[in-house]
N, C-alpha and C. Protein backbone atom coordinates (compact mmCIF):
# COMPACT_ATOMS: atom_id res chain seq x y z
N UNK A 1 150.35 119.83 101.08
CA UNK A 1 151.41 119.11 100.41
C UNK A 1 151.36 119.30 98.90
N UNK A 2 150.64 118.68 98.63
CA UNK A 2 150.15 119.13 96.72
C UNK A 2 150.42 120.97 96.41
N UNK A 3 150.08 121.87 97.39
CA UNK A 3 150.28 122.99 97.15
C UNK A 3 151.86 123.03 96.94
N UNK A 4 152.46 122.73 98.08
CA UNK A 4 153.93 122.84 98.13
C UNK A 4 154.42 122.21 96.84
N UNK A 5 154.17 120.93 96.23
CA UNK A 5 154.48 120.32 95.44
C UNK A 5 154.30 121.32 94.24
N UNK A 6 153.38 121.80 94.16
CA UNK A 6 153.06 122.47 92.94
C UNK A 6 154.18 123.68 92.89
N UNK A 7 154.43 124.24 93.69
CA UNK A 7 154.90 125.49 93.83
C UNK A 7 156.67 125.50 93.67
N UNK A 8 156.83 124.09 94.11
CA UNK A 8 158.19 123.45 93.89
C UNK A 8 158.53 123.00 92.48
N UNK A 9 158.04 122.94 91.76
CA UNK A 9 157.64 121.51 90.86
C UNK A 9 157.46 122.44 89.30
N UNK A 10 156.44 123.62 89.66
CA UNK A 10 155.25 123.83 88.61
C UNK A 10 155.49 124.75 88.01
N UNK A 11 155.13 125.68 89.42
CA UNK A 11 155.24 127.56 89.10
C UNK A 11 156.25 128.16 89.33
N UNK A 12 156.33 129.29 88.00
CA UNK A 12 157.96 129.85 88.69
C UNK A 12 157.84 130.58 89.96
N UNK A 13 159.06 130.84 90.65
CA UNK A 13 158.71 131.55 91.45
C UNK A 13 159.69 132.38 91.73
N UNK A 14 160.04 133.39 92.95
CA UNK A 14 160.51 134.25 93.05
C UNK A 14 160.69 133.93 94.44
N UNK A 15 162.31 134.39 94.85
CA UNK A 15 162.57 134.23 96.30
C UNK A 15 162.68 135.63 96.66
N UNK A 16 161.83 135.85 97.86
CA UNK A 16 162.05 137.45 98.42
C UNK A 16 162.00 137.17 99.86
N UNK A 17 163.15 137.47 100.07
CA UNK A 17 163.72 137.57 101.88
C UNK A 17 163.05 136.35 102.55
N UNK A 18 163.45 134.95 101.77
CA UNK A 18 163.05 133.85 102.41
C UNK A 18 162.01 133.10 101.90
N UNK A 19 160.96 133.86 101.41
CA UNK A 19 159.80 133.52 100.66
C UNK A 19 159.56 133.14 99.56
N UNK A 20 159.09 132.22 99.15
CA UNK A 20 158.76 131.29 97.87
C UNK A 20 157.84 132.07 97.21
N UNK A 21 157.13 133.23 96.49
CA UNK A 21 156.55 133.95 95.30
C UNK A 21 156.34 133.53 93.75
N UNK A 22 155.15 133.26 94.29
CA UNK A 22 154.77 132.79 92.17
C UNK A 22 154.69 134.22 91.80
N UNK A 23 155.67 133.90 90.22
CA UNK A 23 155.17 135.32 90.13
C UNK A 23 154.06 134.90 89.10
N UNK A 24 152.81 136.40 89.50
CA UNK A 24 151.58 136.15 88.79
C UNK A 24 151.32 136.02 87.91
N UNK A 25 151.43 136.71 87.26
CA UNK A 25 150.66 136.55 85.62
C UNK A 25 151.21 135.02 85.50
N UNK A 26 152.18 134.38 85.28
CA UNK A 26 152.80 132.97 84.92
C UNK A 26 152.24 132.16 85.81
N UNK A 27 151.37 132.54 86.75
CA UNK A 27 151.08 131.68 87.78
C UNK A 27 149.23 131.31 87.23
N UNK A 28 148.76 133.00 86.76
CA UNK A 28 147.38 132.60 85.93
C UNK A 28 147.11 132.04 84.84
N UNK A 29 148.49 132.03 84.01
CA UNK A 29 148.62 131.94 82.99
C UNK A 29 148.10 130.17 83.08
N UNK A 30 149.28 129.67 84.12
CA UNK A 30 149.39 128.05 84.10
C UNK A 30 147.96 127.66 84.75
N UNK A 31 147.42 128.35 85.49
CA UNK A 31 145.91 128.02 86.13
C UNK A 31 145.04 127.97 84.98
N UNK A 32 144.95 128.87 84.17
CA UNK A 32 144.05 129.24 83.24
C UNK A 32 144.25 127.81 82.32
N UNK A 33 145.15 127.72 82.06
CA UNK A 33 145.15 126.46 80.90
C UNK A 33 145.04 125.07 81.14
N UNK A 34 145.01 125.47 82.46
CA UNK A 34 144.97 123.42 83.49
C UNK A 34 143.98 123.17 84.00
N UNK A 35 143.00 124.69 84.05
CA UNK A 35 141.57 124.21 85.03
C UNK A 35 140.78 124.83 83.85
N UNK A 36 139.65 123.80 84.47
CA UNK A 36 138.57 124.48 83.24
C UNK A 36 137.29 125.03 84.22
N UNK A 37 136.69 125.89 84.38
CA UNK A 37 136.00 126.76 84.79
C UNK A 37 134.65 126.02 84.60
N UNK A 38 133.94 125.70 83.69
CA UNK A 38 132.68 125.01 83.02
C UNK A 38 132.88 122.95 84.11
N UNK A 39 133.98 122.82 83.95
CA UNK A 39 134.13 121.30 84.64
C UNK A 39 133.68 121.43 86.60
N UNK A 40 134.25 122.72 86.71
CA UNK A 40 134.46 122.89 88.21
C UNK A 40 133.22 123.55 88.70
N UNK A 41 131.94 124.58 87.73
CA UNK A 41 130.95 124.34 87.93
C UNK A 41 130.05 123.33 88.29
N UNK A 42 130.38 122.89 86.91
CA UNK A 42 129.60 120.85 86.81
C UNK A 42 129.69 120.28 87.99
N UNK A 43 130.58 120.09 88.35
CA UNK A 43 131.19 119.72 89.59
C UNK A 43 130.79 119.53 90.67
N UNK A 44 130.57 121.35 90.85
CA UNK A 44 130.31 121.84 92.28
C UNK A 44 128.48 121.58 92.17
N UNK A 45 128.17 121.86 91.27
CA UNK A 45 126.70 121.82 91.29
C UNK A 45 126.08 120.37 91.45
N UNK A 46 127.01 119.46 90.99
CA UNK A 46 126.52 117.69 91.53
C UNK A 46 126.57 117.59 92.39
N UNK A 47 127.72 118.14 93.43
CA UNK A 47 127.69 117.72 94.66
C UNK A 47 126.98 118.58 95.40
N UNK A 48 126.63 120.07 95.02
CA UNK A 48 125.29 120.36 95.76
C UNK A 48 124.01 119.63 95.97
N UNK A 49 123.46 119.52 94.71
CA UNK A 49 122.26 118.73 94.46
C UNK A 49 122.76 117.53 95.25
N UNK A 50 123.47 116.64 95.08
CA UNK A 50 123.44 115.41 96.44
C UNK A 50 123.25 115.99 97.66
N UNK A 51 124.19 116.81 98.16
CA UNK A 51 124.45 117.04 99.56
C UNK A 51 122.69 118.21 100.01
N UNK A 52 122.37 118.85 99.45
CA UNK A 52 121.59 119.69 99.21
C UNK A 52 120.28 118.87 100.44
N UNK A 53 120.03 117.78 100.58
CA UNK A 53 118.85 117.28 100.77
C UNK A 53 119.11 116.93 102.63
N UNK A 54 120.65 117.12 102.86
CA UNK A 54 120.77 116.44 104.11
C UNK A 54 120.85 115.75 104.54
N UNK A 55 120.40 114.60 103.77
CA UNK A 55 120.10 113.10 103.97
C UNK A 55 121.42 112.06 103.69
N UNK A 56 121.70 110.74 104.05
CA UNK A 56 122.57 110.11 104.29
C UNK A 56 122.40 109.58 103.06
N UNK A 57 121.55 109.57 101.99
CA UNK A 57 121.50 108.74 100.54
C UNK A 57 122.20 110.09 99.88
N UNK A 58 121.72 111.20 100.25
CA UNK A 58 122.51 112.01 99.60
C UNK A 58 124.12 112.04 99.85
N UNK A 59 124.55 111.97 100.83
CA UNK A 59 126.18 111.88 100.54
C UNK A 59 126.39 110.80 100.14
N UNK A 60 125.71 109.69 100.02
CA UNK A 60 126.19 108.19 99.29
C UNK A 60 126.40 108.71 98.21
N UNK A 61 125.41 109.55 97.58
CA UNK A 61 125.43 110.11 96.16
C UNK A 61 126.51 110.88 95.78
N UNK A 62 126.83 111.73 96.33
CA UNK A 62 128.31 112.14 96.70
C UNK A 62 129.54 111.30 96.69
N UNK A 63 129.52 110.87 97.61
CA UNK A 63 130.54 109.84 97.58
C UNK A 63 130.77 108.87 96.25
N UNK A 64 129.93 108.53 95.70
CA UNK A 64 129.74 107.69 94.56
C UNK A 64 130.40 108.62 93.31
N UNK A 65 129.78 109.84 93.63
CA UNK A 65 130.20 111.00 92.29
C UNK A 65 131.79 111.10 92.44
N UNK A 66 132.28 111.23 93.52
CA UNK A 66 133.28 111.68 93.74
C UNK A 66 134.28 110.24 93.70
N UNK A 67 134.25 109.04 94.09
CA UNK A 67 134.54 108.08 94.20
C UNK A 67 135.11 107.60 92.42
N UNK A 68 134.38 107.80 91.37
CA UNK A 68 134.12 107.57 89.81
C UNK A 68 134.64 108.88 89.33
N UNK A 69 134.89 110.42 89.70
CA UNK A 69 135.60 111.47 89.44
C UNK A 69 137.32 111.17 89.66
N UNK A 70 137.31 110.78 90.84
CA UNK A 70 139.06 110.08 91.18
C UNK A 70 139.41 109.02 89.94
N UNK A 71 138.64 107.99 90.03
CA UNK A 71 138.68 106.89 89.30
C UNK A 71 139.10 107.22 87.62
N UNK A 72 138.23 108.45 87.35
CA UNK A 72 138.62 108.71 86.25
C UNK A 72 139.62 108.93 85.79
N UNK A 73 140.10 109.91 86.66
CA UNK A 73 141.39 110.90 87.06
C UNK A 73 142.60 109.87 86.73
N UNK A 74 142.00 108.61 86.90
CA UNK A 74 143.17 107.75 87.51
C UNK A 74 144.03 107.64 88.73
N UNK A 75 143.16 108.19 89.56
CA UNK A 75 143.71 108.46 90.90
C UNK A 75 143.38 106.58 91.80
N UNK A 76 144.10 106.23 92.77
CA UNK A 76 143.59 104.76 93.27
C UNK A 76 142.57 105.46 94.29
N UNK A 77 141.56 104.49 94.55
CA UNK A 77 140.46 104.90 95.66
C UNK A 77 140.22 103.78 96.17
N UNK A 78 140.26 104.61 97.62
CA UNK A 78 139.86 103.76 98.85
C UNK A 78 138.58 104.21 99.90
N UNK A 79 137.55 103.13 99.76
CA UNK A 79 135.93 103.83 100.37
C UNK A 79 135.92 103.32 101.82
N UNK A 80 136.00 103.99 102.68
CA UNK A 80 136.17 103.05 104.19
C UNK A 80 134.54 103.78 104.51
N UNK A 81 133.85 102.55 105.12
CA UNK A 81 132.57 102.70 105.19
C UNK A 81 132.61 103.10 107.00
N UNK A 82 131.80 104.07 107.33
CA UNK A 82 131.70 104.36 108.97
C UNK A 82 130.69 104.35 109.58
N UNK A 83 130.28 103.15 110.30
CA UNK A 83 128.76 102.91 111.01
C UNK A 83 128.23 103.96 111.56
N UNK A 84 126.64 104.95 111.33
CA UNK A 84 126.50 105.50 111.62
C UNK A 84 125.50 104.96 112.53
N UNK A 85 126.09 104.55 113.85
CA UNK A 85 124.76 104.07 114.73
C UNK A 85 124.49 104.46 115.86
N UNK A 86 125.21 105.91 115.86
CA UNK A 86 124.75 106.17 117.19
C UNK A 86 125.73 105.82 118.43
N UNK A 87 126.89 104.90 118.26
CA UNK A 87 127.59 104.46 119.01
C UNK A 87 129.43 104.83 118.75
N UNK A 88 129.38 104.24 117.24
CA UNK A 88 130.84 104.58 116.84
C UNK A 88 131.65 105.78 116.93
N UNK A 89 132.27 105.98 117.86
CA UNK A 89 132.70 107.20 117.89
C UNK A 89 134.24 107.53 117.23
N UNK A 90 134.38 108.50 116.62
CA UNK A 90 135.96 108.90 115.91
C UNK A 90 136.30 110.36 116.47
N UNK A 91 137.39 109.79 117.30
CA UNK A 91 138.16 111.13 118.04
C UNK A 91 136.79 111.20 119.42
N UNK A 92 136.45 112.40 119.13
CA UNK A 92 135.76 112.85 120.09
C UNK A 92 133.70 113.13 119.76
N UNK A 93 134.23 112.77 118.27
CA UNK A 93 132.86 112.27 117.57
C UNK A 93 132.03 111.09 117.62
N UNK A 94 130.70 111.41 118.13
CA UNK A 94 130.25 110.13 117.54
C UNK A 94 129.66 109.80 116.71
N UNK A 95 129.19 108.84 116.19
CA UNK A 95 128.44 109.22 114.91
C UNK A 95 127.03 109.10 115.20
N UNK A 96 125.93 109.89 114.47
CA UNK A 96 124.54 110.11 114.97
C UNK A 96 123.72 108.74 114.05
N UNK A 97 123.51 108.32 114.48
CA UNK A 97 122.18 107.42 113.98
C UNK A 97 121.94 108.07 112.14
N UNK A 98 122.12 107.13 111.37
CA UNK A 98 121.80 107.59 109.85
C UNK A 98 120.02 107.49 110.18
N UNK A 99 119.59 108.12 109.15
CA UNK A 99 118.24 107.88 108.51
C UNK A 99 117.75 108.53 107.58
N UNK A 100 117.49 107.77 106.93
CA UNK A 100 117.21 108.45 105.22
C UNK A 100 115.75 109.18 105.28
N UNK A 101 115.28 110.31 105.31
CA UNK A 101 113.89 110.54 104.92
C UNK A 101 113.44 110.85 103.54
N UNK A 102 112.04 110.19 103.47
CA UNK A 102 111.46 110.65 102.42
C UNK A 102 109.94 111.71 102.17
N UNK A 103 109.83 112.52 103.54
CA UNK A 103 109.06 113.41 103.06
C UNK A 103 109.13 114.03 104.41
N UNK A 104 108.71 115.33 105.02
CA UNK A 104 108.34 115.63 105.95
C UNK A 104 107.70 117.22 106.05
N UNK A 105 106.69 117.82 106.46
CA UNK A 105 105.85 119.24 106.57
C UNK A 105 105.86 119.29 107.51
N UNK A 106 106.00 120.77 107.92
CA UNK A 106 105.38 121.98 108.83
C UNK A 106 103.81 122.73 108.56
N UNK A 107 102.99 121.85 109.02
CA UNK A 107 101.71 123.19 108.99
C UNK A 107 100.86 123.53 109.75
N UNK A 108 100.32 124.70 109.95
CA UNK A 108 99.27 125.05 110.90
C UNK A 108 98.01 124.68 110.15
N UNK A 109 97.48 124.08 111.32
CA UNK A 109 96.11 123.66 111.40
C UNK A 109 95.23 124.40 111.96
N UNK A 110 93.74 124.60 111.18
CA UNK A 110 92.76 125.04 112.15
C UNK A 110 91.94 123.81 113.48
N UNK A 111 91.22 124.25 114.11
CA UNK A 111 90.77 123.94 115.42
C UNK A 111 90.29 122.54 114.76
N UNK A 112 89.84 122.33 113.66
CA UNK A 112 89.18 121.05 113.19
C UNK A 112 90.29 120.08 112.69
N UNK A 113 91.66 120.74 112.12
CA UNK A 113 92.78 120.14 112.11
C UNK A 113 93.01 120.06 110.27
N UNK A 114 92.01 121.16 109.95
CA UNK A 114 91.85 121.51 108.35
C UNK A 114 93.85 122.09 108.15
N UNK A 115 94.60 121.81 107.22
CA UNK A 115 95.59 122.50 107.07
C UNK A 115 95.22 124.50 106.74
N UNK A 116 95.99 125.29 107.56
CA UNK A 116 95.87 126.48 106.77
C UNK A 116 96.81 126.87 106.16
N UNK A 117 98.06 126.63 106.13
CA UNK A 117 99.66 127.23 106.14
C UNK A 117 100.44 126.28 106.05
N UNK A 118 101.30 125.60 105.04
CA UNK A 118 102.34 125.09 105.02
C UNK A 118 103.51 126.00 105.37
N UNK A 119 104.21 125.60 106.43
CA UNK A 119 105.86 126.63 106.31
C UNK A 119 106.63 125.89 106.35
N UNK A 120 106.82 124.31 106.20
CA UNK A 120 107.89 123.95 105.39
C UNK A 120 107.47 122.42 104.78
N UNK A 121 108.06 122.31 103.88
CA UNK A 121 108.36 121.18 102.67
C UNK A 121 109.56 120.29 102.80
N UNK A 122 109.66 118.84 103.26
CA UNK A 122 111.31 118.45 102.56
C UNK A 122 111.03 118.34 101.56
N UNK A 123 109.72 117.93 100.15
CA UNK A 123 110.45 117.70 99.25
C UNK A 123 110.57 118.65 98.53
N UNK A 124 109.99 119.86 98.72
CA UNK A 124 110.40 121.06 97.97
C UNK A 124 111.72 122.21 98.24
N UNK A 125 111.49 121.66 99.53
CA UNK A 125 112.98 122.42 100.34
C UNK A 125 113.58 120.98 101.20
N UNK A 126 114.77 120.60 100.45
CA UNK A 126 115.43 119.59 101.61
C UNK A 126 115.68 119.78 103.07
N UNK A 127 116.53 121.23 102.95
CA UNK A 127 117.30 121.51 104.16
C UNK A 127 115.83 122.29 105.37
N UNK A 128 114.40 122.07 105.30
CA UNK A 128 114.11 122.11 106.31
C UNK A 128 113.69 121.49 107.02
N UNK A 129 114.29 120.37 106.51
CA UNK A 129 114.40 118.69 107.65
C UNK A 129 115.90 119.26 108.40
N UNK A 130 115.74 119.20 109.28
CA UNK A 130 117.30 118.81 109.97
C UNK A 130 117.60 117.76 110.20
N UNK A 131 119.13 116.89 109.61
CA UNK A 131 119.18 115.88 110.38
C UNK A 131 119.22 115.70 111.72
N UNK A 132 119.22 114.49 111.96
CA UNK A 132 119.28 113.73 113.48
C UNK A 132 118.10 114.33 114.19
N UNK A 133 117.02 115.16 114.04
CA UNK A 133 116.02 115.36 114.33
C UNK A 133 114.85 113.61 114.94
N UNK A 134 113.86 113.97 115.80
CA UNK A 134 113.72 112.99 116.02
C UNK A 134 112.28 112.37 115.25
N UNK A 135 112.31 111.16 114.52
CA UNK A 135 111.02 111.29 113.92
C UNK A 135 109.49 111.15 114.21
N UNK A 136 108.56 111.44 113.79
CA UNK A 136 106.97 111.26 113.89
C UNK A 136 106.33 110.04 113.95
N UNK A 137 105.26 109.95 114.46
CA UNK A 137 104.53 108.75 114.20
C UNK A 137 104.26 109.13 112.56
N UNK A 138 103.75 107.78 111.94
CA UNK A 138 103.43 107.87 110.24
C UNK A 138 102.04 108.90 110.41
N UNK A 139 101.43 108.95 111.01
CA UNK A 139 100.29 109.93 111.11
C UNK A 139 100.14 110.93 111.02
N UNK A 140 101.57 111.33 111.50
CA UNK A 140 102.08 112.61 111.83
C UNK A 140 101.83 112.89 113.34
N UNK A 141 101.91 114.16 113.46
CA UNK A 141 101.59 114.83 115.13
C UNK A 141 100.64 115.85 114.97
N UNK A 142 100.28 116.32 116.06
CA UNK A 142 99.80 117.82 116.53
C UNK A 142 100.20 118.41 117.50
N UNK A 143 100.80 119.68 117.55
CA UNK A 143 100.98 120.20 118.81
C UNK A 143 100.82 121.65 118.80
N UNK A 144 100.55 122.01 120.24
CA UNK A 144 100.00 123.50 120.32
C UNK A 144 101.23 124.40 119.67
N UNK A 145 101.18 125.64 118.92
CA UNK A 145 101.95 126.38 119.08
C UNK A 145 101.49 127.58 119.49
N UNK A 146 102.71 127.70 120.10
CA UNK A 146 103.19 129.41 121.02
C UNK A 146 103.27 130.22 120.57
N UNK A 147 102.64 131.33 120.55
CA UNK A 147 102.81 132.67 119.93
C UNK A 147 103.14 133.70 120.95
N UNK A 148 104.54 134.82 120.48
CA UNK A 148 105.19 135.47 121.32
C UNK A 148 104.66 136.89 120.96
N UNK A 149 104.04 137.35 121.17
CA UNK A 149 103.59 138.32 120.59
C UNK A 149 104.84 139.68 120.43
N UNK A 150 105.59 139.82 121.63
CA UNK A 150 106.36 140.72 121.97
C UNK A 150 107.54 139.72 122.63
N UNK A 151 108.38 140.23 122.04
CA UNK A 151 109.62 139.21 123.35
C UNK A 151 110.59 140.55 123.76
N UNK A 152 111.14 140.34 125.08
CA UNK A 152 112.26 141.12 125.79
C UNK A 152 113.22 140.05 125.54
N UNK A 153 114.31 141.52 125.59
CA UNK A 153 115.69 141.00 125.31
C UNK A 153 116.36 140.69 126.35
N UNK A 154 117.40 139.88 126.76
CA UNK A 154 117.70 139.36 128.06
C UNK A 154 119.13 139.60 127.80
């Protein structure tokens, strides 16, 4: 809609056999002077760093950024909050159980249970937590791993 609006409204355009045509250069011209390139970095890089971690505090963080970006704008905002419990379902979705983590590793252990190998970090790498994963005792775990030496293709 906003596209259409714009295109109606904004940019010149050009009718060819039915078709609505910005013509270009007047079309970069008006982009170039309405968007700023340095803002839409900024931007994009806040809402990475929130979203970045996976976690449900992180899109709060998001949401919050983006919530006070409208606001600025002068745009009206409306926050509809959606229980994530595992039960609420929208459409054909349901929603998974939130849970915020604050730390979690991958490492191989020797036979005494000495660490040898970290292969993953959340707090150094967010995304190798997956959400909705299921969590640990506070102790952590142990479990055997499998080594495939050779695998066939099926």
């Amino acid at each position: 809609m906003i596209g259409l609006w714009f295109l109606k409204n904004i940019a010149p355009v050009t009718i060819r056999k039915g078709l609505v045509v910005p013509e270009t250069r007047e079309l970069l011209d008006l982009l170039e002077n309405h968007f700023r390139l340095d803002r839409i970095l900024a931007d994009t890089q806040t809402i990475y760093d929130h979203d970045r971690s996976s976690s449900f505090d992180g899109y709060r963080r998001t949401a919050d950024f983006m919530e006070t970006t409208f606001r600025d704008l002068g745009l009206e905002v409306e926050r509809i909050g959606i229980p994530c419990d595992g039960k609420f379902a929208f459409g054909d979705w349901v929603m998974p159980f939130a849970w915020d983590a604050e730390e979690g590793t991958l490492e191989i252990l020797d036979d005494d249970g000495n660490p040898q190998l970290k292969l993953a970090d959340y707090r150094q790498v967010p995304n190798n937590l997956w959400r909705w994963c299921r969590p640990t005792a506070a102790e952590g775990e142990v479990r055997p791993l499998c080594v495939a030496a050779k695998g066939a293709r099926t």
